[in-house]
C-alpha atoms as a PDB file:
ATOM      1  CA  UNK A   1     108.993  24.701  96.550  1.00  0.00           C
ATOM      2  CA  UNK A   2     109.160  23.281  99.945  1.00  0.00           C
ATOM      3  CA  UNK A   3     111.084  24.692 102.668  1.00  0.00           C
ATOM      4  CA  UNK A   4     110.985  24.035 106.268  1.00  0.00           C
ATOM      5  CA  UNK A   5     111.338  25.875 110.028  1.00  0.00           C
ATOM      6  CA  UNK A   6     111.891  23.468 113.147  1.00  0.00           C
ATOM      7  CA  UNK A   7     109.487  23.366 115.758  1.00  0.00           C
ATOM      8  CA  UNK A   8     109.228  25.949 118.152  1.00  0.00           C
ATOM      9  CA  UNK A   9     107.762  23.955 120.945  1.00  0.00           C
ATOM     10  CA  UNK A  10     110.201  24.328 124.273  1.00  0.00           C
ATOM     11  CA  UNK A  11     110.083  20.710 124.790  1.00  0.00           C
ATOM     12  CA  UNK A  12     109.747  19.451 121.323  1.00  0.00           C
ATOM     13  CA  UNK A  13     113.519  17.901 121.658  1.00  0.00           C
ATOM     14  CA  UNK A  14     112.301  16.273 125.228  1.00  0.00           C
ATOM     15  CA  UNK A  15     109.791  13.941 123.969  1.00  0.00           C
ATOM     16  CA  UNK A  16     110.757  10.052 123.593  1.00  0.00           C
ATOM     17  CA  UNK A  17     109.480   9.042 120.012  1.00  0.00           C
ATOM     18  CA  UNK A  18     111.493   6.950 117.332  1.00  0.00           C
ATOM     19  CA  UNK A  19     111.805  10.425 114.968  1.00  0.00           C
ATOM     20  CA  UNK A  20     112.854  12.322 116.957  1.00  0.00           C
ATOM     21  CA  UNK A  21     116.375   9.827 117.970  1.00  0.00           C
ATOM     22  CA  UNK A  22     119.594  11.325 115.764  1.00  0.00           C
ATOM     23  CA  UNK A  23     123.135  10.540 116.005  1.00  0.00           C
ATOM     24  CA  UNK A  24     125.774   7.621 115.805  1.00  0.00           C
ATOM     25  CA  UNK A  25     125.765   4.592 117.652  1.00  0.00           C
ATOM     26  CA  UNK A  26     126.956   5.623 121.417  1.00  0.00           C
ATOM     27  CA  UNK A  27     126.226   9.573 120.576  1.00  0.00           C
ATOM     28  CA  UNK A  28     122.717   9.421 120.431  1.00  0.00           C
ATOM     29  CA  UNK A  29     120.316  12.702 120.977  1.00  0.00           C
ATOM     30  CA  UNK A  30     116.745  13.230 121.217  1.00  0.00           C
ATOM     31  CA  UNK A  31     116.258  16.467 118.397  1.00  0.00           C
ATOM     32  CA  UNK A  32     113.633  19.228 117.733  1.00  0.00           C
ATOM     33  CA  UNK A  33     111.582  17.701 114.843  1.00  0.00           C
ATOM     34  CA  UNK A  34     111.470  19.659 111.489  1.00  0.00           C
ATOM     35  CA  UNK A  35     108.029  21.290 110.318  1.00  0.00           C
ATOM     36  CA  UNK A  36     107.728  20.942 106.386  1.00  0.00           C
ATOM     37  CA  UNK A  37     106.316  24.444 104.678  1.00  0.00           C
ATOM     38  CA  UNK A  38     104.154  22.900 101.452  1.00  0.00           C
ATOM     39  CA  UNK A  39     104.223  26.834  99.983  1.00  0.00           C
ATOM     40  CA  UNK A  40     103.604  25.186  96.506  1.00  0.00           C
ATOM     41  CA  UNK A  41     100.669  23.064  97.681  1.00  0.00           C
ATOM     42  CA  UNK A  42      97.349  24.679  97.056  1.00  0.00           C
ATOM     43  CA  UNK A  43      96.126  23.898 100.384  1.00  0.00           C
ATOM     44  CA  UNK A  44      99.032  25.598 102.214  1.00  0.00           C
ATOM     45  CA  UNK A  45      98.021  28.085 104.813  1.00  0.00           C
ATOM     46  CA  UNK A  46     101.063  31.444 105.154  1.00  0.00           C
ATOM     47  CA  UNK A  47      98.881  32.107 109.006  1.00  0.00           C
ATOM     48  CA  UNK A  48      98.867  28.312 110.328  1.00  0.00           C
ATOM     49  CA  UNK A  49     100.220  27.072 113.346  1.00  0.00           C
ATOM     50  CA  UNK A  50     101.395  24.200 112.210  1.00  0.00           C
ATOM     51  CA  UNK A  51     103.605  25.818 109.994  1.00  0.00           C
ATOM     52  CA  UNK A  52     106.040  25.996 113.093  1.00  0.00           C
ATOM     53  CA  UNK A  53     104.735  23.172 115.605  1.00  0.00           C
ATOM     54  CA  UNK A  54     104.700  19.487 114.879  1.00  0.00           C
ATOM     55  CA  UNK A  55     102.052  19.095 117.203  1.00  0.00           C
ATOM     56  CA  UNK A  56      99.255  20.575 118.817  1.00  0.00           C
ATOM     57  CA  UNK A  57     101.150  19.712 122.368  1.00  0.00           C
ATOM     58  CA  UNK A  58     104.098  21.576 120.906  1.00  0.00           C
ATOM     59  CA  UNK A  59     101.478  24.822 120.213  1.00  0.00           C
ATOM     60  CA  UNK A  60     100.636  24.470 124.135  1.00  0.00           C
ATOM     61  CA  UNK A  61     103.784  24.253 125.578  1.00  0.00           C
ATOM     62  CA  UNK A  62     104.803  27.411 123.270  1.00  0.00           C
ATOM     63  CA  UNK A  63     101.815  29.171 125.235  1.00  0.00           C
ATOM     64  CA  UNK A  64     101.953  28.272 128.482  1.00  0.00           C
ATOM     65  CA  UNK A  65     105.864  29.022 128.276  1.00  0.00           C
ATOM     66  CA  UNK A  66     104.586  32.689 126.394  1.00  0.00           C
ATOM     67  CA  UNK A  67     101.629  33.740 126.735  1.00  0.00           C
ATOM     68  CA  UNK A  68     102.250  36.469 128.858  1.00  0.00           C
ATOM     69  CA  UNK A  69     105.048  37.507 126.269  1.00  0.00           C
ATOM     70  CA  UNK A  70     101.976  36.963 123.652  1.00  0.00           C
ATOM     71  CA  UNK A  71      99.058  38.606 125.238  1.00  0.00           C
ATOM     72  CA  UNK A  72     102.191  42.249 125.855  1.00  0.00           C
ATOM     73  CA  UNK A  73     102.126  42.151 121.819  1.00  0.00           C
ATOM     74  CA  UNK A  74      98.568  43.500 121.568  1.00  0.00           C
ATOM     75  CA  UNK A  75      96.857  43.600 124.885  1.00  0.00           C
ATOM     76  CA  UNK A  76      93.095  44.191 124.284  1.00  0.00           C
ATOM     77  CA  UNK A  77      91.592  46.598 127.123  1.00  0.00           C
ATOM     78  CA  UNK A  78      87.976  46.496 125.465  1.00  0.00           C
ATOM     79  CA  UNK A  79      86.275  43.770 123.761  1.00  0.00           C
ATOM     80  CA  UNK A  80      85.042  42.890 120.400  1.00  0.00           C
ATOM     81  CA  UNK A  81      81.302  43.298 119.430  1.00  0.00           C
ATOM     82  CA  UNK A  82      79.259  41.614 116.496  1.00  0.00           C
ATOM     83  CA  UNK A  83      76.460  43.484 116.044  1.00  0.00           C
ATOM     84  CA  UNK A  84      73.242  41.230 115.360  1.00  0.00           C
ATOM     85  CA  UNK A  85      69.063  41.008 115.052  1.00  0.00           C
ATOM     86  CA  UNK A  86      67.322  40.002 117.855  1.00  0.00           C
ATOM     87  CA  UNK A  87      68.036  35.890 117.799  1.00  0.00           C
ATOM     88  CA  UNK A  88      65.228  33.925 117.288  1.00  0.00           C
ATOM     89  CA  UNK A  89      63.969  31.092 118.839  1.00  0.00           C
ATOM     90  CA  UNK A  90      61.990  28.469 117.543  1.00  0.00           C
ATOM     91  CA  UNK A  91      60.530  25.783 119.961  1.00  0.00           C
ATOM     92  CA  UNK A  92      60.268  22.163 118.503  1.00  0.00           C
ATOM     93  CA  UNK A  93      58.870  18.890 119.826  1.00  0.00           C
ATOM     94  CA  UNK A  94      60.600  15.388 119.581  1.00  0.00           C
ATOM     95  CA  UNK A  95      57.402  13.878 119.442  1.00  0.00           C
ATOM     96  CA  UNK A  96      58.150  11.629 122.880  1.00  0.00           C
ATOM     97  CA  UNK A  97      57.189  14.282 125.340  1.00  0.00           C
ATOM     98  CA  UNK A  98      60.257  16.489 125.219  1.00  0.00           C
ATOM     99  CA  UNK A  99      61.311  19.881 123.653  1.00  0.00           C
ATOM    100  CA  UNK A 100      63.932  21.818 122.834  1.00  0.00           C
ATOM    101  CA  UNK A 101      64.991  24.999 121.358  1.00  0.00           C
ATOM    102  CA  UNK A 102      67.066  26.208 118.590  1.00  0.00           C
ATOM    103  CA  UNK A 103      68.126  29.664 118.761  1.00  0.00           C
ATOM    104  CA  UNK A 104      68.824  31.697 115.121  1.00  0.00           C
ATOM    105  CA  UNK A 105      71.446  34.486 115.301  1.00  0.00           C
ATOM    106  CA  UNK A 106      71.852  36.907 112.126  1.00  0.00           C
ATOM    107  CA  UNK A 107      75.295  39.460 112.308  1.00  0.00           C
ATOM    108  CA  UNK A 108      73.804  42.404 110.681  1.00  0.00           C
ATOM    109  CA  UNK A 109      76.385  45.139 108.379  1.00  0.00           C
ATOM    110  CA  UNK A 110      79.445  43.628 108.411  1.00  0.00           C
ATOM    111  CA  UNK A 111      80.888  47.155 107.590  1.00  0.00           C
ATOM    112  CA  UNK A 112      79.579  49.136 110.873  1.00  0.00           C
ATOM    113  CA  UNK A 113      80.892  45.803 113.384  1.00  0.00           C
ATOM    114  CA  UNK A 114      83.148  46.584 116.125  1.00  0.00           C
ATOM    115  CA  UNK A 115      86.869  44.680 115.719  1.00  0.00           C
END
């Protein structure tokens, strides 16, 4: 079953493109366009973004109009750790004079990790 929300970008219903035009010759309006919610599609995602913005520009202008509003939901006063070995790195040659490094990282007990 599809369903569908319409965008929740602030200026979604600003921008000048040929789906967004509506109305009757004379009456004409530039409207929010609808985002489509595939919830019978395999693929679908319940946590995406783009289950409520029609475009990533849409997503930005949501959080530069919010974020503030966003960030007051569930500030974060510490930050997250990973815990992890000691990275290693391996040193390789190109074979024309030049090296360069790769650096491994292994998280370690995903159980005991911070966040």
């Amino acid at each position: 079953m599809s369903s569908h929300y319409w965008c929740h970008g602030p200026k979604c219903h600003t921008y000048e493109t040929q789906d967004r035009i509506r109305g009757s010759k004379g009456s004409k309006v530039l409207r929010t366009r609808k985002v489509k919610q595939d919830t019978d599609r395999s693929w679908y995602s319940p946590n995406s973004i783009y289950n409520y913005f029609c475009s990533q520009g849409c997503v930005f202008d949501f959080w530069n109009a919010n974020a503030q509003r966003v960030v007051a939901l569930d500030p974060r006063p510490t930050p997250l750790e990973t815990r992890i070995e000691d990275p290693k790195r391996t040193k390789h040659d190109t074979g024309y004079g030049r090296t360069y490094y790769n650096t491994t990282i292994t998280k370690v007990d995903r159980e005991s990790n911070v966040g």
